[in-house]
N, C-alpha and C. Protein backbone atom coordinates (compact mmCIF):
# COMPACT_ATOMS: atom_id res chain seq x y z
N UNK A 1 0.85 -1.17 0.00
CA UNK A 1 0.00 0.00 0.00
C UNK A 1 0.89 1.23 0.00
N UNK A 2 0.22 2.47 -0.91
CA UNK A 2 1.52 3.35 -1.01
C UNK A 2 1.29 4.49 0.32
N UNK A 3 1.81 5.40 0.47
CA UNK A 3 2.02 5.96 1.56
C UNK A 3 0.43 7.52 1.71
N UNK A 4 0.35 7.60 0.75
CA UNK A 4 -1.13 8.04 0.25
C UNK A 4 -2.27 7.55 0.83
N UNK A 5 -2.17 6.25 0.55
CA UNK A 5 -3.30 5.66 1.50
C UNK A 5 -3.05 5.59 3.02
N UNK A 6 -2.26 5.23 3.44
CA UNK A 6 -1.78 5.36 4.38
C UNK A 6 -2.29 6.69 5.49
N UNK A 7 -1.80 7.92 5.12
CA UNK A 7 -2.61 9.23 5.04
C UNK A 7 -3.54 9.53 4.95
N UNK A 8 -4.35 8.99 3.75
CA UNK A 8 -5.57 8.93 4.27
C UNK A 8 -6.55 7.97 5.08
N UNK A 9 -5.98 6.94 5.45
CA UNK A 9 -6.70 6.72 6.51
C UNK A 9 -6.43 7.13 7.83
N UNK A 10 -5.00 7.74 8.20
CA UNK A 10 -4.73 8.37 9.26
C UNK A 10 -6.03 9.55 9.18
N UNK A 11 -6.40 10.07 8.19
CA UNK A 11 -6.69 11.33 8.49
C UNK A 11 -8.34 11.12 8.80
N UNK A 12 -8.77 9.61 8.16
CA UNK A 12 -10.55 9.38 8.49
C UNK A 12 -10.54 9.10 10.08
N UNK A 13 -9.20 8.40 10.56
CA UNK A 13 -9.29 8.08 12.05
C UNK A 13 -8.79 9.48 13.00
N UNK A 14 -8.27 10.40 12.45
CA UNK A 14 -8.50 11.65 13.29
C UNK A 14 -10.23 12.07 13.04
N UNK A 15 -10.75 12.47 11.76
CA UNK A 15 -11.82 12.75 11.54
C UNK A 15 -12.73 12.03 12.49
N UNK A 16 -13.03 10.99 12.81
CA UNK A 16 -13.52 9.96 13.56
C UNK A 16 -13.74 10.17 15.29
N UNK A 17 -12.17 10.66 15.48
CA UNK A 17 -12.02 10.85 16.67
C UNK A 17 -12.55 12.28 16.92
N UNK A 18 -12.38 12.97 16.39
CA UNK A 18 -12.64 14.58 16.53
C UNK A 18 -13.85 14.40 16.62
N UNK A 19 -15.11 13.95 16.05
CA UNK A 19 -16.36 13.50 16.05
C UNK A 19 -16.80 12.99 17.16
N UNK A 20 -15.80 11.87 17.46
CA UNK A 20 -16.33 10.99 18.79
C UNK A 20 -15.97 12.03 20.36
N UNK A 21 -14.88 13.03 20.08
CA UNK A 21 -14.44 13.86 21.65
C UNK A 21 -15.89 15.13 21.31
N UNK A 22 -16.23 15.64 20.06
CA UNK A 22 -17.78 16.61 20.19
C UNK A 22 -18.57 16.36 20.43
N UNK A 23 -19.08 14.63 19.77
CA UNK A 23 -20.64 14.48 20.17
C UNK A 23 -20.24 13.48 21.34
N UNK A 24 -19.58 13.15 22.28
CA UNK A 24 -19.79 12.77 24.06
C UNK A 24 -19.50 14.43 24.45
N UNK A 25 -18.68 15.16 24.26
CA UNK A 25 -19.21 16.39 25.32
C UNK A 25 -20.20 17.21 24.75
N UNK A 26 -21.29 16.98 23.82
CA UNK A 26 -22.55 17.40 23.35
C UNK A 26 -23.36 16.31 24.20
N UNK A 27 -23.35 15.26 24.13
CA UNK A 27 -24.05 14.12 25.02
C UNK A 27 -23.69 13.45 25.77
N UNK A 28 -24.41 13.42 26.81
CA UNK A 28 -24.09 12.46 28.01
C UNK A 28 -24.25 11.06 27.62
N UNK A 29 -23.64 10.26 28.47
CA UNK A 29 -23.60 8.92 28.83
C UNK A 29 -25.03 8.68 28.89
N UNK A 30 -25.93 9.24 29.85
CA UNK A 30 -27.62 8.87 30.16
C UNK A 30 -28.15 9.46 28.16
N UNK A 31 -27.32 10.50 28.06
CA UNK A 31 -28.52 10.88 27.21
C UNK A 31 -28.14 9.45 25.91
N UNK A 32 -26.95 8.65 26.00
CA UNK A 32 -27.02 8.02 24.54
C UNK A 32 -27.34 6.70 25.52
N UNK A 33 -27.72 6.40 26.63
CA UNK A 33 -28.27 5.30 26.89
C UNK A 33 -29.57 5.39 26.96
N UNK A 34 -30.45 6.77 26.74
CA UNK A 34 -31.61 6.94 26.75
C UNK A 34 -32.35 6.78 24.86
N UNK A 35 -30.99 7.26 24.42
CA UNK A 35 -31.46 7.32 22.61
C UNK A 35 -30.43 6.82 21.91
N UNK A 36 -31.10 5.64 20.80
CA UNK A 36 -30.48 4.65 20.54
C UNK A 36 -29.90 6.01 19.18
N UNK A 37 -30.22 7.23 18.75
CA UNK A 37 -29.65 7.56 17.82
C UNK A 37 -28.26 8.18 18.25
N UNK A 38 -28.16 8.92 19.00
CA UNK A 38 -26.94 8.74 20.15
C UNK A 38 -26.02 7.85 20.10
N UNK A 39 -26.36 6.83 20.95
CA UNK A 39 -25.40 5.82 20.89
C UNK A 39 -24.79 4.81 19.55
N UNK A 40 -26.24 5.17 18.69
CA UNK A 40 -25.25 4.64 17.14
C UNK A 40 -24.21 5.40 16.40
N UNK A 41 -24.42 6.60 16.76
CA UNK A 41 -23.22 7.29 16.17
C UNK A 41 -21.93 7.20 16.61
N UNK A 42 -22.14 6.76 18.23
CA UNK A 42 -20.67 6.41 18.77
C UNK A 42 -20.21 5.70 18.21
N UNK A 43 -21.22 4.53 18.49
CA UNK A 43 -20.59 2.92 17.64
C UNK A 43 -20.19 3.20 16.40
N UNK A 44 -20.70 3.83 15.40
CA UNK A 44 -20.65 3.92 14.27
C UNK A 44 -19.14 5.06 14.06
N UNK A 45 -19.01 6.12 14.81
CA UNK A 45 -17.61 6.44 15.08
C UNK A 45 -16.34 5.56 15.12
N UNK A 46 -16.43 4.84 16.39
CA UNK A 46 -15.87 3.91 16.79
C UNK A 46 -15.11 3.07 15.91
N UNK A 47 -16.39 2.26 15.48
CA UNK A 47 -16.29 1.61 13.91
C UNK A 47 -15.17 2.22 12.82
N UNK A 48 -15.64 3.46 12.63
CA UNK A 48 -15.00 4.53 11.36
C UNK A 48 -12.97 4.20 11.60
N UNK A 49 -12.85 4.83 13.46
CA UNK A 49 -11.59 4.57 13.43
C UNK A 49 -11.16 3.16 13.45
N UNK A 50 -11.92 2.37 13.96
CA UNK A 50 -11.22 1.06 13.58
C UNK A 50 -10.78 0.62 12.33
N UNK A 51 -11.75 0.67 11.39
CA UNK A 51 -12.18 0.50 10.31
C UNK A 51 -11.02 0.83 9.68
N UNK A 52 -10.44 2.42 9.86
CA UNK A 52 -9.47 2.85 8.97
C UNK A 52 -8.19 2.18 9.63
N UNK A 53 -7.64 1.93 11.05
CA UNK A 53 -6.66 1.46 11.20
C UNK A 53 -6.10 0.01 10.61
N UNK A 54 -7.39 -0.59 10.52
CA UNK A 54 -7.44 -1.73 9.74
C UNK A 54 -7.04 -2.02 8.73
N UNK A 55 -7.18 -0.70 7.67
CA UNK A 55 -6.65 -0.53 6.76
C UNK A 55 -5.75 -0.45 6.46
N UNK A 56 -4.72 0.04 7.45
CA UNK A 56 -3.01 0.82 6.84
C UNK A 56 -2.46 -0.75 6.97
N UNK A 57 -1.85 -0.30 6.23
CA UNK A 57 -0.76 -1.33 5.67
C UNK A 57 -0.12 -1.68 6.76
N UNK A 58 0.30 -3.26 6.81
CA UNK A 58 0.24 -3.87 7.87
C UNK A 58 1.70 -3.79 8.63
N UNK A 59 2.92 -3.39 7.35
CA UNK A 59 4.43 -3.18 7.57
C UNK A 59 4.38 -1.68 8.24
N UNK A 60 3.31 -0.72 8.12
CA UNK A 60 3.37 0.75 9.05
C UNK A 60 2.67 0.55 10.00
N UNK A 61 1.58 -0.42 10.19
CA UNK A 61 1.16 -0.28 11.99
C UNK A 61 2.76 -1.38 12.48
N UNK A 62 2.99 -1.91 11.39
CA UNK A 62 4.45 -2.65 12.61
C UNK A 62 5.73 -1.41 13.07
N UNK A 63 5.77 -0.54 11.85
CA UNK A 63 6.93 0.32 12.18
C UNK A 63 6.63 1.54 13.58
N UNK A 64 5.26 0.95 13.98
CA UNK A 64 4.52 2.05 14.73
C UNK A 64 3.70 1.67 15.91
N UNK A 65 5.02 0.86 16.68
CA UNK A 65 3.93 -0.42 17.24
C UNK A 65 4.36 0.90 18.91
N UNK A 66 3.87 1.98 18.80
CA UNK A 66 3.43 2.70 19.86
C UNK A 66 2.16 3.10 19.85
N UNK A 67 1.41 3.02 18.56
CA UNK A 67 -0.37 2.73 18.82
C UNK A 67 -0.66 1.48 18.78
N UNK A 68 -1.41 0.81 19.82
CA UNK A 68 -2.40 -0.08 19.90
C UNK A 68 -3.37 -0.30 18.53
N UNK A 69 -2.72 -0.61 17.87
CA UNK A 69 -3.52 -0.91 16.19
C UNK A 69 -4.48 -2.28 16.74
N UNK A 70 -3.89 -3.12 17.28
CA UNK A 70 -4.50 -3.89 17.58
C UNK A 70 -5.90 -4.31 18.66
N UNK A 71 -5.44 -3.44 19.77
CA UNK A 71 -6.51 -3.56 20.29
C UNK A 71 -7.74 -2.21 19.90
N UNK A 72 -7.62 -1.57 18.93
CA UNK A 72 -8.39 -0.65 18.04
C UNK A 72 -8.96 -1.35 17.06
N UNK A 73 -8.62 -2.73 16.47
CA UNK A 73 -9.27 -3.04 15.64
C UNK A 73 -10.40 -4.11 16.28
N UNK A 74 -10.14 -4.58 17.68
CA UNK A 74 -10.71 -5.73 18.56
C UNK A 74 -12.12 -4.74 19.09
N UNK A 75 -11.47 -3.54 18.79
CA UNK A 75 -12.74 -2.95 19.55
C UNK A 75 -14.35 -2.99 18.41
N UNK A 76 -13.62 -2.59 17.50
CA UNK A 76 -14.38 -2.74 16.00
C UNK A 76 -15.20 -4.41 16.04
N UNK A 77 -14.14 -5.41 16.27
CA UNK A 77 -14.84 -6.54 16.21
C UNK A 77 -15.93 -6.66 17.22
N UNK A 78 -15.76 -6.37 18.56
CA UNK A 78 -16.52 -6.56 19.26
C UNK A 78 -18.00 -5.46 18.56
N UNK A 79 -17.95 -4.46 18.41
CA UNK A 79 -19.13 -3.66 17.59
C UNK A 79 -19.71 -4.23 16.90
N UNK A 80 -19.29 -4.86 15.85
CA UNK A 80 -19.70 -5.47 14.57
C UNK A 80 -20.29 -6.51 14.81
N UNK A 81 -19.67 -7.93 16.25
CA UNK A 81 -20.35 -8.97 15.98
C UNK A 81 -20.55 -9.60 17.38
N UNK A 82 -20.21 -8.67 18.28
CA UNK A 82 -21.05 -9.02 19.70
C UNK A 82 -21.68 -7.97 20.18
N UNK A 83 -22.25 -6.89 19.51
CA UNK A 83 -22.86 -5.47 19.48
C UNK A 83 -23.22 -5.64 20.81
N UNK A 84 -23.91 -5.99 21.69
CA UNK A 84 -24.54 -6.54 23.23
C UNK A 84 -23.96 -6.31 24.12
N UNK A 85 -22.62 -6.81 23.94
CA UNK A 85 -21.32 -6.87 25.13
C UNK A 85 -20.68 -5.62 24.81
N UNK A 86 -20.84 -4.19 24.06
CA UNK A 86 -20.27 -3.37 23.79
C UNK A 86 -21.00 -2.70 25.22
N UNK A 87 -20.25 -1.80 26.04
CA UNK A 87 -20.66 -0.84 27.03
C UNK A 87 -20.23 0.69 26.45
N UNK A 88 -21.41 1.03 26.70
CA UNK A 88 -21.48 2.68 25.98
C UNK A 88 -20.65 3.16 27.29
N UNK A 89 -20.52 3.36 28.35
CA UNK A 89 -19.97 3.75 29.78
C UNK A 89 -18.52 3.14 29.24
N UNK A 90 -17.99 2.37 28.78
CA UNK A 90 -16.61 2.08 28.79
C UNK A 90 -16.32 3.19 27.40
N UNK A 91 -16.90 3.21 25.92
CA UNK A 91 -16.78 3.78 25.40
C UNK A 91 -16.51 5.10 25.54
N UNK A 92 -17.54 5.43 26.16
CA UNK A 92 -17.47 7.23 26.51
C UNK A 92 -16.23 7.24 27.57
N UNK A 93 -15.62 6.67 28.51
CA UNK A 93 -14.69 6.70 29.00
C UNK A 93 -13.23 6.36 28.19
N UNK A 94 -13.63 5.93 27.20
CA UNK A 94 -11.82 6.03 26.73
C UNK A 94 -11.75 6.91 25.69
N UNK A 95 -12.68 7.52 25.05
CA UNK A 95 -12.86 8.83 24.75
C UNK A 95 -12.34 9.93 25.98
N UNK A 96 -12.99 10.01 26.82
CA UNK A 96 -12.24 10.89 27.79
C UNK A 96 -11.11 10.63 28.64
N UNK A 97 -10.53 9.43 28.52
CA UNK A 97 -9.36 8.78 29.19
C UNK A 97 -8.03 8.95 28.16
N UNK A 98 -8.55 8.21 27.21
CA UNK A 98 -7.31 7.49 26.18
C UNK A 98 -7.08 8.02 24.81
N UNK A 99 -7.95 9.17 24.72
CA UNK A 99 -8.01 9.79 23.22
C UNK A 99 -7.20 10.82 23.11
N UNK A 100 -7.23 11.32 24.18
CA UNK A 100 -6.06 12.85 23.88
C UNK A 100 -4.38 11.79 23.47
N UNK A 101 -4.18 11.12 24.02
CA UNK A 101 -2.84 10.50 23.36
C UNK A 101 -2.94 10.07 22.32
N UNK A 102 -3.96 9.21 21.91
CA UNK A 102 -4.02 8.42 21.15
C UNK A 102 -4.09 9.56 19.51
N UNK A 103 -5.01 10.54 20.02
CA UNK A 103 -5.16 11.73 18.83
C UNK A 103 -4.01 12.05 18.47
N UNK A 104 -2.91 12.87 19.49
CA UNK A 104 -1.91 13.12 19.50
C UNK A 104 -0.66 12.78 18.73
N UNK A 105 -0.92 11.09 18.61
CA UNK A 105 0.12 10.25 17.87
C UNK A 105 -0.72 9.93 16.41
N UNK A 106 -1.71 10.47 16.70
CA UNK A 106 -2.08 10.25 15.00
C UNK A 106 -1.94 11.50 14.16
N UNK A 107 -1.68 12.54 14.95
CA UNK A 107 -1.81 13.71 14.74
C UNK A 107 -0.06 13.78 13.91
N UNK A 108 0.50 13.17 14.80
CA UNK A 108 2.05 12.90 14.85
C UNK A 108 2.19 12.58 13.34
N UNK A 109 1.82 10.85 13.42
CA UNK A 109 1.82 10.14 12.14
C UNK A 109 1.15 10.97 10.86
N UNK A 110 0.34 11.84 10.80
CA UNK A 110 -0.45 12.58 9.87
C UNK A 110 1.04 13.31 9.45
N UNK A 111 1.44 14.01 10.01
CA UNK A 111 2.61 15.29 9.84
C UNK A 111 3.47 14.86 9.39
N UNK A 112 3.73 13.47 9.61
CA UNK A 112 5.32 12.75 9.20
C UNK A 112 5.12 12.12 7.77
N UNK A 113 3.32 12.13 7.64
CA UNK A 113 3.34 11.24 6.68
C UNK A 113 3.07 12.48 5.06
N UNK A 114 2.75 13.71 5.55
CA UNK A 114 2.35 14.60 4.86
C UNK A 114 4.04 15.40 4.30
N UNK A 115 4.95 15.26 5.19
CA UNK A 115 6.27 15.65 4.95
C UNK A 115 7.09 14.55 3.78
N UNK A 116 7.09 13.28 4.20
CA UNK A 116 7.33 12.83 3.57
C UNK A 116 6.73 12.07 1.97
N UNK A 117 5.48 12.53 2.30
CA UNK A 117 4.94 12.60 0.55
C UNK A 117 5.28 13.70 -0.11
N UNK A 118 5.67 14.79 0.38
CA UNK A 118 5.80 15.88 -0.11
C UNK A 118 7.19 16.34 -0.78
């Protein structure tokens, strides 16, 4: 995969995330356990960044094994095919726990990857 793609899926899983840190501090935890349209957009967020990490080429999540590619894509699986066992309360918490780093280093990888296409 060339380094293009690469980029752009870094940039759907910032997009993703930026989405997922506005709409939890637009909505509460009660309010997306009260409305299922709420809480599908998380999932469906969620999804988006998995989705794209999934994507990058498998020799750059190795050269980059300081993001959790892996347990980002487990999270996706669990969405997709044990939807039930997904907890909106754990979700919305690693949004507010684990995302400012996690943004951070994608933010990273975006810059390094935009320099060197360039």
């Amino acid at each position: 995969m060339n380094d293009n793609n690469n980029l752009r899926h870094l940039q759907n899983m910032l997009l993703a995330i930026n989405r997922l840190e506005k709409f939890t501090k637009e909505h509460s935890l009660e309010d997306a356990m009260e409305d299922y349209r709420i809480s599908d957009v998380i999932l469906l967020e969620f999804e988006n960044v998995a989705n794209s990490a999934n994507r990058l080429d498998s020799d750059y999540k190795a050269r980059h094994s300081e993001i959790p590619f892996f347990k980002i894509t487990s999270i996706r699986n669990r969405i997709a095919h044990d939807y039930l066992s997904v907890s909106l309360e754990t979700l919305y918490e690693t949004v507010e726990n684990d995302f400012k780093e996690f943004k951070s280093l994608i933010i990273k990888l975006i810059n390094q990857e935009q320099t060197t296409i360039k």
